[in-house]
PDB file of N, CA and C in Angstrom:
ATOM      1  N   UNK A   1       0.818  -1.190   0.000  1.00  0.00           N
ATOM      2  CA  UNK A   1       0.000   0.000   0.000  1.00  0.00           C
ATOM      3  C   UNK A   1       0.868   1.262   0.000  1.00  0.00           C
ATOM      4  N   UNK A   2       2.392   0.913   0.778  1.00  0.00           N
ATOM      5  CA  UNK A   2       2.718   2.401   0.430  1.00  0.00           C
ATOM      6  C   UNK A   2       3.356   2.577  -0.746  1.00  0.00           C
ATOM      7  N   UNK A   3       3.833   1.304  -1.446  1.00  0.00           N
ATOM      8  CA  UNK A   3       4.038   1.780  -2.882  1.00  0.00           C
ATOM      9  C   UNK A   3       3.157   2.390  -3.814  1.00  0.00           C
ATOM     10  N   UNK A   4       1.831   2.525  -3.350  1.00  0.00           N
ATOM     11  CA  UNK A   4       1.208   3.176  -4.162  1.00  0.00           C
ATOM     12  C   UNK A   4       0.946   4.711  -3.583  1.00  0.00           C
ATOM     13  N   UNK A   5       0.704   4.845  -2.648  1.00  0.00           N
ATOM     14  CA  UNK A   5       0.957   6.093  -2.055  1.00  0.00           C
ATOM     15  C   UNK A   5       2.104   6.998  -2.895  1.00  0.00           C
ATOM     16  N   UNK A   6       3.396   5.843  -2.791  1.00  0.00           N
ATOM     17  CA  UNK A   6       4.637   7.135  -3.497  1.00  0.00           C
ATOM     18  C   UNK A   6       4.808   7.270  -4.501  1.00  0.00           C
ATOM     19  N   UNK A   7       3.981   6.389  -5.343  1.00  0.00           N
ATOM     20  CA  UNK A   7       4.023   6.409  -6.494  1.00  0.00           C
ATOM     21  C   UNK A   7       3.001   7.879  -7.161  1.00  0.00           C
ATOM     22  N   UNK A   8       1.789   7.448  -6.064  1.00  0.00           N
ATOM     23  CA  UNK A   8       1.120   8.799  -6.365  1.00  0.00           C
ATOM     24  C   UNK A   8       1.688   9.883  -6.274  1.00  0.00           C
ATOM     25  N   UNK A   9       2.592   9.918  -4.934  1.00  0.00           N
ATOM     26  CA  UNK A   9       3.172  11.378  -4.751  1.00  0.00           C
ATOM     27  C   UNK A   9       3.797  11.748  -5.802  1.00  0.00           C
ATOM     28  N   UNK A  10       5.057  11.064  -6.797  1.00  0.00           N
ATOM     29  CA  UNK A  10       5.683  11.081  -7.735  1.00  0.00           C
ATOM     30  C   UNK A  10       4.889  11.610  -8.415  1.00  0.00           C
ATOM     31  N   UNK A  11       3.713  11.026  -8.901  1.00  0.00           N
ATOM     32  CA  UNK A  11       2.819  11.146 -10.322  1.00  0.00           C
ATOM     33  C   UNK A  11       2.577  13.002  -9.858  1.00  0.00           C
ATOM     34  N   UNK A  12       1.912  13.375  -8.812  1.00  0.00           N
ATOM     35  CA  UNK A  12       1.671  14.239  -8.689  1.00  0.00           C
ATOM     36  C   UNK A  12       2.337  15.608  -8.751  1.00  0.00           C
ATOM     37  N   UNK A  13       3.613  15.223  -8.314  1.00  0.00           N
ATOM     38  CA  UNK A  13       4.523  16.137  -8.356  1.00  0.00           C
ATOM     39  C   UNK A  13       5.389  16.295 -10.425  1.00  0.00           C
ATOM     40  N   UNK A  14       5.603  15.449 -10.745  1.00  0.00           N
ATOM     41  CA  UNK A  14       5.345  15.309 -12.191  1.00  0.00           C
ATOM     42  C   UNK A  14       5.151  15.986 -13.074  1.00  0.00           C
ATOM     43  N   UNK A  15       3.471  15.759 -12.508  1.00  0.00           N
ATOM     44  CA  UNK A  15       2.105  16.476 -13.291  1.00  0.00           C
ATOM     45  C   UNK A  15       2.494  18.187 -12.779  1.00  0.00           C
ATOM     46  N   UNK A  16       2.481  18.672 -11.895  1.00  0.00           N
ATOM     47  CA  UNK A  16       2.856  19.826 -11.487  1.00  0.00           C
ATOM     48  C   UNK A  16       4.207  20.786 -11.976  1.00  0.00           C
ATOM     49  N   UNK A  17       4.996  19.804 -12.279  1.00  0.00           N
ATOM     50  CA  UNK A  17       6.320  20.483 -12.638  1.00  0.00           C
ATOM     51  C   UNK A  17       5.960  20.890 -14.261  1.00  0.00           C
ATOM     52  N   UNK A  18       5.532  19.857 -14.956  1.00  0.00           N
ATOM     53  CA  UNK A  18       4.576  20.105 -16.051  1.00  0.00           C
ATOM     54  C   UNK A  18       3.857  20.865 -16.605  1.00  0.00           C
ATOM     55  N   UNK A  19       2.974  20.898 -15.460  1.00  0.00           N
ATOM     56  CA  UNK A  19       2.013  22.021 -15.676  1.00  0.00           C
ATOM     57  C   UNK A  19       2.646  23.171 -15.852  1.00  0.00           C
ATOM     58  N   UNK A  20       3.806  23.603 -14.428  1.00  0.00           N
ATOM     59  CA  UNK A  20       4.103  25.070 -14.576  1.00  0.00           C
ATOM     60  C   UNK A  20       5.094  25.739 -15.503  1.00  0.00           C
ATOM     61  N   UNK A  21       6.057  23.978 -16.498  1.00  0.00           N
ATOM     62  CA  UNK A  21       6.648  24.336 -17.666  1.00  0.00           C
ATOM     63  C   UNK A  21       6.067  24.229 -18.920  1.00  0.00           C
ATOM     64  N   UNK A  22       4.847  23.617 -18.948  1.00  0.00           N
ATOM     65  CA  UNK A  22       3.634  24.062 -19.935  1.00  0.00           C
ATOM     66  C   UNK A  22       3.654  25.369 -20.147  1.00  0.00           C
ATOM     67  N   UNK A  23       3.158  26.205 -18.710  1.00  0.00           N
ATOM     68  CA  UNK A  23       2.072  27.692 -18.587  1.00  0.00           C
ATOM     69  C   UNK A  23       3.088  28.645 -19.170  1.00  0.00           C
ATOM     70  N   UNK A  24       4.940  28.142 -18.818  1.00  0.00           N
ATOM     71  CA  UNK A  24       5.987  28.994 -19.001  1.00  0.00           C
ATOM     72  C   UNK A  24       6.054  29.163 -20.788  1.00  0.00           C
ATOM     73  N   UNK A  25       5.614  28.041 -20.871  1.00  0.00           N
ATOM     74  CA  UNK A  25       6.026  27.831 -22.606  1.00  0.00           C
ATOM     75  C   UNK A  25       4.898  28.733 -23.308  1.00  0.00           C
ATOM     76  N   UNK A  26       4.046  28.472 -23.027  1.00  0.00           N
ATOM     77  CA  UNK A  26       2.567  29.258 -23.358  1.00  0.00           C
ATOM     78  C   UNK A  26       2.996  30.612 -23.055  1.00  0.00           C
ATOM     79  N   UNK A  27       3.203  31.119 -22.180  1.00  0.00           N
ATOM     80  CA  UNK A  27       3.172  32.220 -21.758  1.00  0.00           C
ATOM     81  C   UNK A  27       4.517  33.191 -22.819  1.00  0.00           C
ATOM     82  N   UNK A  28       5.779  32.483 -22.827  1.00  0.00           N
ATOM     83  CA  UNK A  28       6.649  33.228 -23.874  1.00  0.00           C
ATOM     84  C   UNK A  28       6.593  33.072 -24.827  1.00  0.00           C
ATOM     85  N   UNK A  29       6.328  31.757 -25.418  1.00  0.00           N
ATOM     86  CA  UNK A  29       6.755  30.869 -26.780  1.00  0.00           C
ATOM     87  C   UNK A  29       5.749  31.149 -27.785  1.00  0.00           C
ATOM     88  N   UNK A  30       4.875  30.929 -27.683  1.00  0.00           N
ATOM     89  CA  UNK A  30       3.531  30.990 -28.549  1.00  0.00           C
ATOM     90  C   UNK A  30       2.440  32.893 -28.356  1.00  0.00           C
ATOM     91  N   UNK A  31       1.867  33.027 -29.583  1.00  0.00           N
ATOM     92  CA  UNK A  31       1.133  33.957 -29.367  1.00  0.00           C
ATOM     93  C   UNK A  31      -0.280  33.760 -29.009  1.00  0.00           C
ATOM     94  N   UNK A  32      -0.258  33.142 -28.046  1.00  0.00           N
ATOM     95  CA  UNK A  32      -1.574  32.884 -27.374  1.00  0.00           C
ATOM     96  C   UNK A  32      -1.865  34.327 -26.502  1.00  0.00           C
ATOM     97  N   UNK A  33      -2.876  35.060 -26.223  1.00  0.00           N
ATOM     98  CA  UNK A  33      -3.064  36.064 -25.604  1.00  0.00           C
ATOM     99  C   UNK A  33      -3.763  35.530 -24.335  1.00  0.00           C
ATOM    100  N   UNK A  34      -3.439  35.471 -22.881  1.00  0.00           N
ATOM    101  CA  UNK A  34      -4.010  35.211 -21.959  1.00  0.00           C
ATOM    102  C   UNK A  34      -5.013  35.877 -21.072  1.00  0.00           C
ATOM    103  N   UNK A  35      -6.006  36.197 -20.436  1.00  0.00           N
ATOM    104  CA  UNK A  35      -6.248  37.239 -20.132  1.00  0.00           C
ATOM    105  C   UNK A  35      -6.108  36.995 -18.618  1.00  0.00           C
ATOM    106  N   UNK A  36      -5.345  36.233 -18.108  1.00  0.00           N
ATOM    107  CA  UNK A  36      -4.735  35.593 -17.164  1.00  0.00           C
ATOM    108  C   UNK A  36      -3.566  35.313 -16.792  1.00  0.00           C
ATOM    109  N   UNK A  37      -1.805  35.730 -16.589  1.00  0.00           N
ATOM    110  CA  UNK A  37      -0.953  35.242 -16.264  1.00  0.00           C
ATOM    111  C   UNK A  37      -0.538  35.368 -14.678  1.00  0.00           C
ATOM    112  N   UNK A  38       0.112  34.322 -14.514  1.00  0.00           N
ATOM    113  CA  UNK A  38       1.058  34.148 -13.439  1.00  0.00           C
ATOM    114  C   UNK A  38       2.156  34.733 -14.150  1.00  0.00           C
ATOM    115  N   UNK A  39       2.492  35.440 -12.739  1.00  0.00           N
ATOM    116  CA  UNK A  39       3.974  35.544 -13.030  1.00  0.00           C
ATOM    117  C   UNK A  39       5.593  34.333 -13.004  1.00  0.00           C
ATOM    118  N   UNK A  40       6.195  34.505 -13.963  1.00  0.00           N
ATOM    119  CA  UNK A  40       7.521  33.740 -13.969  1.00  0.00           C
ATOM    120  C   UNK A  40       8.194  32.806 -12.821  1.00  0.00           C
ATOM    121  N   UNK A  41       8.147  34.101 -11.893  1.00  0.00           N
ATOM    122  CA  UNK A  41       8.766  33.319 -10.371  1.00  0.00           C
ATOM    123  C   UNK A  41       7.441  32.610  -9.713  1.00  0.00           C
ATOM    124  N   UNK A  42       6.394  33.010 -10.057  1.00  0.00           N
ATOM    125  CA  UNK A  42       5.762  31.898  -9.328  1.00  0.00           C
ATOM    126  C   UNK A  42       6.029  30.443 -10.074  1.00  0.00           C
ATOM    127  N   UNK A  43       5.973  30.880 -11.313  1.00  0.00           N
ATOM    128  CA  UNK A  43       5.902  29.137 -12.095  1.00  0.00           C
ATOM    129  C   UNK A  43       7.161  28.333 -11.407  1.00  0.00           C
ATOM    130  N   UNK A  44       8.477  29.697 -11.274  1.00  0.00           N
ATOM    131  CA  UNK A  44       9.369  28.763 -11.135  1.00  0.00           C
ATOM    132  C   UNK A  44       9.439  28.230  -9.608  1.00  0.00           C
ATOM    133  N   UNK A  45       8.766  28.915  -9.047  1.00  0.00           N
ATOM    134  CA  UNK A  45       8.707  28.124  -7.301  1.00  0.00           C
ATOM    135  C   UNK A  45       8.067  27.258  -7.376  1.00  0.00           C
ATOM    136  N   UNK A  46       6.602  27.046  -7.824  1.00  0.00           N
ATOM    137  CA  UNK A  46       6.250  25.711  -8.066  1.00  0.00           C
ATOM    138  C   UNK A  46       6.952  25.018  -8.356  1.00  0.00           C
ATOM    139  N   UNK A  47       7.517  25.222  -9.495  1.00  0.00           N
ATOM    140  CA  UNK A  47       7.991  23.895 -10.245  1.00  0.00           C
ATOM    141  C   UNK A  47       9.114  23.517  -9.159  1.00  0.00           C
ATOM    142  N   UNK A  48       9.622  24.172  -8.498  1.00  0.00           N
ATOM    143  CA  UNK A  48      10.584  24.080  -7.125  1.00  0.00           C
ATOM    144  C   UNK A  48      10.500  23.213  -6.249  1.00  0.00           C
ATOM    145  N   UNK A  49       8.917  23.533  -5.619  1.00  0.00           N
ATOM    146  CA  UNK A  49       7.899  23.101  -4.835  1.00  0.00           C
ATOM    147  C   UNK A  49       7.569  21.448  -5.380  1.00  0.00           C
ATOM    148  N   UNK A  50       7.578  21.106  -6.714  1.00  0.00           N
ATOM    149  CA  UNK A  50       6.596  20.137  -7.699  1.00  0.00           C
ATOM    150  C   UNK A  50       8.488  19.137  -7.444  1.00  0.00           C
ATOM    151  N   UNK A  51       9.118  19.512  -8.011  1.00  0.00           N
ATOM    152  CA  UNK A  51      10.814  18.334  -7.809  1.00  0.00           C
ATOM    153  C   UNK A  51      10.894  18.226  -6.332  1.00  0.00           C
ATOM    154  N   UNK A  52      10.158  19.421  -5.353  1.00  0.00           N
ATOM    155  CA  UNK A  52      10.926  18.393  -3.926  1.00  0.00           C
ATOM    156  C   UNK A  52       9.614  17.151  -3.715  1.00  0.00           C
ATOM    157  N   UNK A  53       8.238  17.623  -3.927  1.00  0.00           N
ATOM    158  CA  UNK A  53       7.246  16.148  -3.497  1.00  0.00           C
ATOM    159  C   UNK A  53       7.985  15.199  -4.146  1.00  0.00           C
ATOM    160  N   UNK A  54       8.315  15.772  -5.426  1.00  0.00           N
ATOM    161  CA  UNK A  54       9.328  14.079  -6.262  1.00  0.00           C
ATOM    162  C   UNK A  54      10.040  13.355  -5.536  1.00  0.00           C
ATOM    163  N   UNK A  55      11.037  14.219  -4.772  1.00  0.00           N
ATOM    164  CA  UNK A  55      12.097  14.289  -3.979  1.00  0.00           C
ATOM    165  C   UNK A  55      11.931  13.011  -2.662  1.00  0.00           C
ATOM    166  N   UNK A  56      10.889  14.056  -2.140  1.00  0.00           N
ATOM    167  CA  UNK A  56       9.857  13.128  -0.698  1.00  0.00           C
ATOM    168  C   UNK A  56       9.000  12.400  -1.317  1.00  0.00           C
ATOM    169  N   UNK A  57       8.775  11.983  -2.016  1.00  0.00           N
ATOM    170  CA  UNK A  57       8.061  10.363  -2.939  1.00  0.00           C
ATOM    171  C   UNK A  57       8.682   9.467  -3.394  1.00  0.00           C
ATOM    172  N   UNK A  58      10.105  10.061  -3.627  1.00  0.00           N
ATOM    173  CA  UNK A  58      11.146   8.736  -3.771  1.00  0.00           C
ATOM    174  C   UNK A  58      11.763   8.277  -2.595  1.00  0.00           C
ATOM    175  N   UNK A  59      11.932   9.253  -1.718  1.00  0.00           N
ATOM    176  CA  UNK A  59      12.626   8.994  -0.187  1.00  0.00           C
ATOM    177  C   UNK A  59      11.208   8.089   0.332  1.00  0.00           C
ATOM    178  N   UNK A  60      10.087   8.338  -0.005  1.00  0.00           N
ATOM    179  CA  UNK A  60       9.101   7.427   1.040  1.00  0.00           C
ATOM    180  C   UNK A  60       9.280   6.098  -0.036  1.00  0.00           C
ATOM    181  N   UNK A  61       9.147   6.168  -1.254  1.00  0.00           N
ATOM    182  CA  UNK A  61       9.919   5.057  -1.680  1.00  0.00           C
ATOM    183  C   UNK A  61      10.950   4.167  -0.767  1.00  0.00           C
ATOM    184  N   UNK A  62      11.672   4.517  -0.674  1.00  0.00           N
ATOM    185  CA  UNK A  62      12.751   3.901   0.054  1.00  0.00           C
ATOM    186  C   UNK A  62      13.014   3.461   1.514  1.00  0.00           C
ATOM    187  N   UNK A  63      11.566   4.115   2.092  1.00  0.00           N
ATOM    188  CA  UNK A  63      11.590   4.028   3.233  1.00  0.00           C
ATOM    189  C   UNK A  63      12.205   5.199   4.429  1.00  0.00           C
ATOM    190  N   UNK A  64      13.026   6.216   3.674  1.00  0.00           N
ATOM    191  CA  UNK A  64      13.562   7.290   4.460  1.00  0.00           C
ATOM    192  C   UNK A  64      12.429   7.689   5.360  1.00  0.00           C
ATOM    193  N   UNK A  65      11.287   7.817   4.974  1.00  0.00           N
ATOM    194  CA  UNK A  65      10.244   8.438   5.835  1.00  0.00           C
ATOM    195  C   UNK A  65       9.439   7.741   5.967  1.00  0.00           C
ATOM    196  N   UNK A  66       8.735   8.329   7.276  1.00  0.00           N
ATOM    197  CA  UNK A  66       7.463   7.246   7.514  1.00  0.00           C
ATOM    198  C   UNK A  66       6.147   8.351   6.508  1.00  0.00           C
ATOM    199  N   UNK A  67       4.816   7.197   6.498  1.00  0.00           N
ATOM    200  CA  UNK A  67       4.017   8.121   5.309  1.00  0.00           C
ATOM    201  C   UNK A  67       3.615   8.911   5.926  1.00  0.00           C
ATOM    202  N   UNK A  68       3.186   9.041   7.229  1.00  0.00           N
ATOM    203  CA  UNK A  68       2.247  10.339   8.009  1.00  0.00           C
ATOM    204  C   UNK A  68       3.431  11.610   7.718  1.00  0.00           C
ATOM    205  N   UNK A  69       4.542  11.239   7.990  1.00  0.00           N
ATOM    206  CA  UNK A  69       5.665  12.615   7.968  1.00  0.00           C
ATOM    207  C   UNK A  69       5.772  13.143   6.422  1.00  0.00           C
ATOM    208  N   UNK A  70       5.911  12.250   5.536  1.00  0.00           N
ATOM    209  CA  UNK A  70       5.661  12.721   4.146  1.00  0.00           C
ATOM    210  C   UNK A  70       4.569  13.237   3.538  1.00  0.00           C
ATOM    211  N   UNK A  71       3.273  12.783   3.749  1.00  0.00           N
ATOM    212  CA  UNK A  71       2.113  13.210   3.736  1.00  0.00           C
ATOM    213  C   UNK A  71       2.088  14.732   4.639  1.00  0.00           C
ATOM    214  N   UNK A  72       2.614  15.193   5.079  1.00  0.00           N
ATOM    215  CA  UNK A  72       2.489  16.244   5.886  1.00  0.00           C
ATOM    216  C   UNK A  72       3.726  17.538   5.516  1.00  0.00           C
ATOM    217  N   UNK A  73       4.395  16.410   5.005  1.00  0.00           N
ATOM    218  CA  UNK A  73       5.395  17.626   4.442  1.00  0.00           C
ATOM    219  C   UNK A  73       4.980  18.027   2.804  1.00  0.00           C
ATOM    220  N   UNK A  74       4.601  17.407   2.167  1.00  0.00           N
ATOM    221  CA  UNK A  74       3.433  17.450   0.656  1.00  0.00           C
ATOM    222  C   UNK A  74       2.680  18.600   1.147  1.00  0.00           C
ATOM    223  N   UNK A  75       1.114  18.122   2.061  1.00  0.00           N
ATOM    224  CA  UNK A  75       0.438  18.764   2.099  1.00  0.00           C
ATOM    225  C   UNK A  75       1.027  20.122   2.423  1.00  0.00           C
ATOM    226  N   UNK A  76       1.736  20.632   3.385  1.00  0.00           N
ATOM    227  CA  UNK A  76       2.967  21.617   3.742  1.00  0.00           C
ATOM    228  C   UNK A  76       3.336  22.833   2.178  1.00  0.00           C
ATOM    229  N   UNK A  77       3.812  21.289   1.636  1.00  0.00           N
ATOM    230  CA  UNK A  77       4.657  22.102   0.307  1.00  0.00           C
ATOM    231  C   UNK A  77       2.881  22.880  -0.935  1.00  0.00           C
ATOM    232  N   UNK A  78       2.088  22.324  -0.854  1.00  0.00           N
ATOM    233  CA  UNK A  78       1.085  22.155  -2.023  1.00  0.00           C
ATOM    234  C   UNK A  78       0.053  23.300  -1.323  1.00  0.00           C
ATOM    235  N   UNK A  79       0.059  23.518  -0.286  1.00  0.00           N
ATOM    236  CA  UNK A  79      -0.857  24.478   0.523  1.00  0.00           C
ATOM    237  C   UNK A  79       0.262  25.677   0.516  1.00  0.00           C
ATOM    238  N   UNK A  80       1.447  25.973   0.588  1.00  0.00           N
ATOM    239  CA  UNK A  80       2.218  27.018   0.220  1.00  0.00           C
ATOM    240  C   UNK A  80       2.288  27.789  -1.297  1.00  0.00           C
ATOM    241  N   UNK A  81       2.525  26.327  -1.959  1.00  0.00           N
ATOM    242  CA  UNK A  81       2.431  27.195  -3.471  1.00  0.00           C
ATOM    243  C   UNK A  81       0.577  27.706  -3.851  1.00  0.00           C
ATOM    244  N   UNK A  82      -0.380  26.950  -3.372  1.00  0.00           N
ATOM    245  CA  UNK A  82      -1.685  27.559  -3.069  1.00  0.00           C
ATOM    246  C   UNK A  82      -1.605  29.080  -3.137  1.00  0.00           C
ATOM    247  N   UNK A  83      -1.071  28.766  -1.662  1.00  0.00           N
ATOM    248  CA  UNK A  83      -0.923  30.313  -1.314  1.00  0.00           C
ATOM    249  C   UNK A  83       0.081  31.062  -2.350  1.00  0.00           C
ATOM    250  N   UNK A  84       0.602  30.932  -2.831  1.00  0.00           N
ATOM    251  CA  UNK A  84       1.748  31.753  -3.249  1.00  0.00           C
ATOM    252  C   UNK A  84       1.252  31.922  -4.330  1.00  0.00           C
ATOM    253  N   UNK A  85       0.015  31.398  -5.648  1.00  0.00           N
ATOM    254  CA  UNK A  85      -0.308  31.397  -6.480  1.00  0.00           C
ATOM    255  C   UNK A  85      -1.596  32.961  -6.215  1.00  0.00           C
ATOM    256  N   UNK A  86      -2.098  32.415  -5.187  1.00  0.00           N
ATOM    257  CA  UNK A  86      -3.427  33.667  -4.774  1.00  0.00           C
ATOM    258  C   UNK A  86      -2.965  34.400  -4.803  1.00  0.00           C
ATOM    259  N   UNK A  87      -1.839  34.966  -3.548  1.00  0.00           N
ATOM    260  CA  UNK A  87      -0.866  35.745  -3.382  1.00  0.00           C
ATOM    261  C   UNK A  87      -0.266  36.942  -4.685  1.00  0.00           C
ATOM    262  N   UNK A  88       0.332  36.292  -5.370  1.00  0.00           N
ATOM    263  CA  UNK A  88       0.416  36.862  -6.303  1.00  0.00           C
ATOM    264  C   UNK A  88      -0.395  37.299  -7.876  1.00  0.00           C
ATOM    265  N   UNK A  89      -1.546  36.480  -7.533  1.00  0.00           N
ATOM    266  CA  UNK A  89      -2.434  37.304  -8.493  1.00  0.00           C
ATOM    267  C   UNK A  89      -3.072  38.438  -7.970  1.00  0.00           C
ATOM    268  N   UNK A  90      -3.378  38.618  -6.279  1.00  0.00           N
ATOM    269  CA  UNK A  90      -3.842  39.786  -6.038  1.00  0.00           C
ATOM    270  C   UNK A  90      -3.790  41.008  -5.444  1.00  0.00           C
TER     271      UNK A  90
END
């Protein structure tokens, strides 16, 4: 069971780093007009934020951590960039 747990964490963190080098690519690369951006440094703290759950999903992999302490340091990391996303849109 906790291999699937870290596996999720992985997937999740992933998907996130993704996302915020998607929004980066969109945002310079292409002439898409948004009527919505984040700013730069937020993408790049996420994506900051998105390699350490990787980080703490391979360590619970391995057993470095127990899951309640990893689960808590995630929720920790994912409720910060939350905030840091609101934060800076308003």
């Amino acid at each position: 069971m906790k291999k699937i747990y870290c596996v999720i964490c992985i997937l999740f963190g992933v998907g996130w780093v993704y996302q915020n080098a998607n929004l980066y690519y969109l945002y310079n690369y292409t002439e898409l007009l948004f009527a919505f951006r984040l700013p730069s440094w937020v993408l790049y703290f996420e994506s900051i934020l998105g390699l350490l759950i990787i980080y703490f999903g391979i360590r619970l992999c391995k057993n470095k951590y127990a899951l309640k302490k990893t689960f808590l340091i995630i929720l920790t990391l994912v409720v910060t960039g939350i905030l840091i996303e609101f934060i800076s849109v308003a």
